[in-house]
Protein backbone atom coordinates (compact mmCIF):
# COMPACT_ATOMS: atom_id res chain seq x y z
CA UNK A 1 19.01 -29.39 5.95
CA UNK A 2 22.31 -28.18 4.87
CA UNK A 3 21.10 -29.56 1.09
CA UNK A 4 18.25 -27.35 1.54
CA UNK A 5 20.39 -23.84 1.83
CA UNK A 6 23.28 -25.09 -1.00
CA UNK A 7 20.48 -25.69 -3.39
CA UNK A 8 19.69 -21.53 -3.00
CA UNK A 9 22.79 -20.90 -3.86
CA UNK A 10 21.81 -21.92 -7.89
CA UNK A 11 19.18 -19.36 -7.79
CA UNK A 12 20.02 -16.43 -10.71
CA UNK A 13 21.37 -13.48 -9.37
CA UNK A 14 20.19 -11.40 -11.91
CA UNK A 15 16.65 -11.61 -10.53
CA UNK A 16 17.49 -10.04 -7.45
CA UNK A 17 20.45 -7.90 -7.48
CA UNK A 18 19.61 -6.82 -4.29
CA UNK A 19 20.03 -9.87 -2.41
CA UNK A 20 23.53 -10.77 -3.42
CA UNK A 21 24.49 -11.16 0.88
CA UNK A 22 21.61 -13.37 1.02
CA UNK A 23 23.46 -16.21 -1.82
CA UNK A 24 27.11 -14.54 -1.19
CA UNK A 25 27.25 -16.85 2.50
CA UNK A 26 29.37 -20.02 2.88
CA UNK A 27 27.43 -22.42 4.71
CA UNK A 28 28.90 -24.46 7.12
CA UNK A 29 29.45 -27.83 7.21
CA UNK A 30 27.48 -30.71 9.17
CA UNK A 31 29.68 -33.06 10.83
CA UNK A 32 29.87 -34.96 13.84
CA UNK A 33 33.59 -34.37 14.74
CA UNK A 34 34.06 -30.68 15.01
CA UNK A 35 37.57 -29.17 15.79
CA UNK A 36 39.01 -25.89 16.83
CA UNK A 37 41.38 -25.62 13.74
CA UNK A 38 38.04 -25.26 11.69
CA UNK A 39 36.78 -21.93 10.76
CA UNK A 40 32.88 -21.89 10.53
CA UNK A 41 30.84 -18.50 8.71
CA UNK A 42 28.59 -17.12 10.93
CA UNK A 43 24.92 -17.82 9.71
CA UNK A 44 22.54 -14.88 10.93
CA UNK A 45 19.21 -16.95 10.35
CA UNK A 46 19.95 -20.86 11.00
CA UNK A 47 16.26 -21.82 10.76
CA UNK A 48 14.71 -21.84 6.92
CA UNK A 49 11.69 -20.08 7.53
CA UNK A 50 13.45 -16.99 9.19
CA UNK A 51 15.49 -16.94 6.25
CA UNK A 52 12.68 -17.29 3.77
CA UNK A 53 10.73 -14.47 5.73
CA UNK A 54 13.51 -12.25 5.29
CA UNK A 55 13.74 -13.04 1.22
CA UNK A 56 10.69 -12.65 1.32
CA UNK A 57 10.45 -9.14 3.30
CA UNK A 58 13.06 -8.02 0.73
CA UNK A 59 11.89 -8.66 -2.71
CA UNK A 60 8.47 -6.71 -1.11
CA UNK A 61 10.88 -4.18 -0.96
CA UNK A 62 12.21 -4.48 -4.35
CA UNK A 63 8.14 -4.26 -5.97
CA UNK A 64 7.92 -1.23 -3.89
CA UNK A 65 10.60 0.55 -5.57
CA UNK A 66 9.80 -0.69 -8.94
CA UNK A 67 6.78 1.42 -8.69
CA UNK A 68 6.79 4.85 -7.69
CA UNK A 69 3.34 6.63 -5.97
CA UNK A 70 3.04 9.58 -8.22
CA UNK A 71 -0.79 10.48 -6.82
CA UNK A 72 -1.54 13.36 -4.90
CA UNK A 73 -1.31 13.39 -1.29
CA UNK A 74 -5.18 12.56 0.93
CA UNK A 75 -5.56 12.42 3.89
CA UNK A 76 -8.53 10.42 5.69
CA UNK A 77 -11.76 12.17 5.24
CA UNK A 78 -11.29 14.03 1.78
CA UNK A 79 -13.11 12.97 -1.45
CA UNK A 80 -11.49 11.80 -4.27
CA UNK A 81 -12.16 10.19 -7.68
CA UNK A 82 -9.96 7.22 -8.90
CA UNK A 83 -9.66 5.80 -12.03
CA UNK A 84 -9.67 1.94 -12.25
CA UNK A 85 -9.26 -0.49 -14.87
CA UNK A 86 -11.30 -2.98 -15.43
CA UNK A 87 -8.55 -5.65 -16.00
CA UNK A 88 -5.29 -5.32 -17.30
CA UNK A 89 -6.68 -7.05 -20.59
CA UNK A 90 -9.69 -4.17 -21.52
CA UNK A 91 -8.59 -1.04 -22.12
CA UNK A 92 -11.93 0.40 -20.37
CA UNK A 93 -11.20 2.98 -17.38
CA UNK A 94 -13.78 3.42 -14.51
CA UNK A 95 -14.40 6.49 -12.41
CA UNK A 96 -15.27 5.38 -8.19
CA UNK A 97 -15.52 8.33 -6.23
CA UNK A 98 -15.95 8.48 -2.23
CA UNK A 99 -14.97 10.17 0.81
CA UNK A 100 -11.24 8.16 1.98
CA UNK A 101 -12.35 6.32 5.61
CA UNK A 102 -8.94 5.38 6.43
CA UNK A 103 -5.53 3.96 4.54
CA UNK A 104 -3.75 0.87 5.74
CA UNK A 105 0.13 1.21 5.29
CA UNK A 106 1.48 -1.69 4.74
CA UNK A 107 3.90 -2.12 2.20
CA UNK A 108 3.14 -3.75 -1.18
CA UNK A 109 -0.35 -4.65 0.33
CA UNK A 110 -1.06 -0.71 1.42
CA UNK A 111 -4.34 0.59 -0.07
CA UNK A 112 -7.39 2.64 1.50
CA UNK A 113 -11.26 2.62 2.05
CA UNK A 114 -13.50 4.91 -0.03
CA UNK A 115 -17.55 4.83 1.05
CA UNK A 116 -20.18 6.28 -1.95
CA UNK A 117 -23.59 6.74 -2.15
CA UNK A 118 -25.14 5.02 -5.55
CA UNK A 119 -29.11 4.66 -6.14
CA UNK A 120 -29.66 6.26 -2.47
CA UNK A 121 -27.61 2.94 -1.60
CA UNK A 122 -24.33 3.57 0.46
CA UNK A 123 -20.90 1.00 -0.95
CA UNK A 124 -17.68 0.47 0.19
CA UNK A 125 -14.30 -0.48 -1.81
CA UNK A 126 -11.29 -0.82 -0.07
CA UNK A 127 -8.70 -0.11 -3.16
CA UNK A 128 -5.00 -1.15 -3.38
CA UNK A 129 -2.43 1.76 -3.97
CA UNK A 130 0.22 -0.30 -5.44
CA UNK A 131 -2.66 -2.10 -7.62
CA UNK A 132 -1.67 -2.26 -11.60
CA UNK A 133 -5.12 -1.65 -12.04
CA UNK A 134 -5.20 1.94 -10.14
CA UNK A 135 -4.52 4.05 -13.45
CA UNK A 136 -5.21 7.63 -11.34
CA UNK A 137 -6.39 9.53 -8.02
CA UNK A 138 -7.65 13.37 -7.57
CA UNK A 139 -8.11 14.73 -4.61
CA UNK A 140 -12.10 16.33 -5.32
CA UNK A 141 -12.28 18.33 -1.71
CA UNK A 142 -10.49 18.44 1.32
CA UNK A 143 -11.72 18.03 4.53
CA UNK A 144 -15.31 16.77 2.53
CA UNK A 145 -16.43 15.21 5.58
CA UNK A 146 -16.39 18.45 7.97
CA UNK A 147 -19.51 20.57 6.63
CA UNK A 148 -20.96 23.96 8.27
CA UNK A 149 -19.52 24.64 12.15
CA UNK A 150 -16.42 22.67 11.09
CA UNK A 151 -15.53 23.42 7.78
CA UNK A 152 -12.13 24.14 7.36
CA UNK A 153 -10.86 22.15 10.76
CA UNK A 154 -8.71 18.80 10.24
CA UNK A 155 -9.89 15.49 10.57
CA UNK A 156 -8.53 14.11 13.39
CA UNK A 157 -8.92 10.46 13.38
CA UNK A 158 -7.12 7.88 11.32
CA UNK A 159 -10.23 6.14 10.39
CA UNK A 160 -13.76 7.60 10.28
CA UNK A 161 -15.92 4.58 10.48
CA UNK A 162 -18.44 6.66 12.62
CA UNK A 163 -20.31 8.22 9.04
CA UNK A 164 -21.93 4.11 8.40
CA UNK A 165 -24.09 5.44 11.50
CA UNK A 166 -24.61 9.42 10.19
CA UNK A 167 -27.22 9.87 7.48
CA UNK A 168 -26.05 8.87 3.66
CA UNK A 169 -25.63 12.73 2.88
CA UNK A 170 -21.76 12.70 4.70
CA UNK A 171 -21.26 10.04 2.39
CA UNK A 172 -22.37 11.47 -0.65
CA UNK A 173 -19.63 12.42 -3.53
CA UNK A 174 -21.84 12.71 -6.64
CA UNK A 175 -24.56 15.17 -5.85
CA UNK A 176 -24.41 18.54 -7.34
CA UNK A 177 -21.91 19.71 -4.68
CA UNK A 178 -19.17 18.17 -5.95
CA UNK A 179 -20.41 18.11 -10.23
CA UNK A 180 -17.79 20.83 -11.28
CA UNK A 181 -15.31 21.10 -8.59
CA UNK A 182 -11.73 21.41 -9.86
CA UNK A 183 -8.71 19.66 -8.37
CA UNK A 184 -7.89 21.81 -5.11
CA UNK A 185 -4.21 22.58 -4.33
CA UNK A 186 -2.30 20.67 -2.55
CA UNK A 187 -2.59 21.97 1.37
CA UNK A 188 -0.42 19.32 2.91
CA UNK A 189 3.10 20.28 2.92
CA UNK A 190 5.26 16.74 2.57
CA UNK A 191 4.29 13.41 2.71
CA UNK A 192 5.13 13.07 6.58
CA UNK A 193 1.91 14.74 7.32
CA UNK A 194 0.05 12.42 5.46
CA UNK A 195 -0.66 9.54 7.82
């Protein structure tokens, strides 16, 4: 066991400058006879896969600051159109538009759920934000959801599952509606009231 955490120790620091507590610890020493004269380091996370857990918690952390979110901020229930590559090989871009049904935040692995009606046939693609891939988003229309009577009000939920059961037409984000619609300003004041 003690083997296991010495061996970490050779790992370059230059790969992760951020994790220089993480090798800086003495280990102590395994030994049957153990007297009060000797001085032991105090080892936060005895157990290897806490410790791994945490390296691992922190170079998420690290891939999250490496890239920046520089898209516009939506909110569940607006339309938007994102731009998505292919692969990072082809230097094709594709267009997906859809009305947001909820984000997940979760760290490196956040991303959201877009629904789009295609060929009077309604499709789903949940898209990660963090995602090389994900070249661009604009925000099409707020509030795209809330037609008529409640045009104009917020949408309250987090996730809108509830338009798979309305008719395709809350869905829709490439009828003539929304063909020359410019980007709208942004109405949301800070990031905090984007979740």
């Amino acid at each position: 066991m003690n083997a296991l955490f010495k061996n970490l120790k050779f790992i370059p620091k230059v790969a992760f400058p951020s994790l220089g507590r993480f090798f800086s610890q003495s280990y102590p020493k395994v030994d049957s006879k153990i007297t009060d004269s000797q001085s032991y380091v105090h080892v936060k996370h005895k157990i290897p896969r806490k410790r791994a857990s945490w390296l691992l918690q922190a170079i998420k952390k690290e891939a999250i600051d490496k890239r920046p979110l520089n898209f516009p901020v939506f909110k569940t229930g607006d339309a938007i159109e994102c731009k998505i590559r292919d692969s990072l090989a082809v230097t094709s871009i594709g267009k997906v538009r859809g009305i947001v049904m909820g984000r997940f935040n979760r760290g490196i692995a956040s991303s959201f759920i877009i629904r789009d009606v295609s060929y009077k046939e309604a499709f789903e693609r949940r898209i990660p934000l963090y995602s090389p891939l994900l070249v661009n988003i604009r925000v099409i229309k707020k509030r795209a959801i809330h037609e008529g009577k409640k045009e104009g009000k917020r949408v309250r939920r987090s996730k809108i599952y509830y338009i798979r059961n309305l008719n395709m037409k809350h869905s829709l984000v490439t009828g003539k509606k929304y063909r020359n619609l410019e980007t709208q300003p942004n109405e949301y004041r800070n990031e905090d009231q984007m979740f």
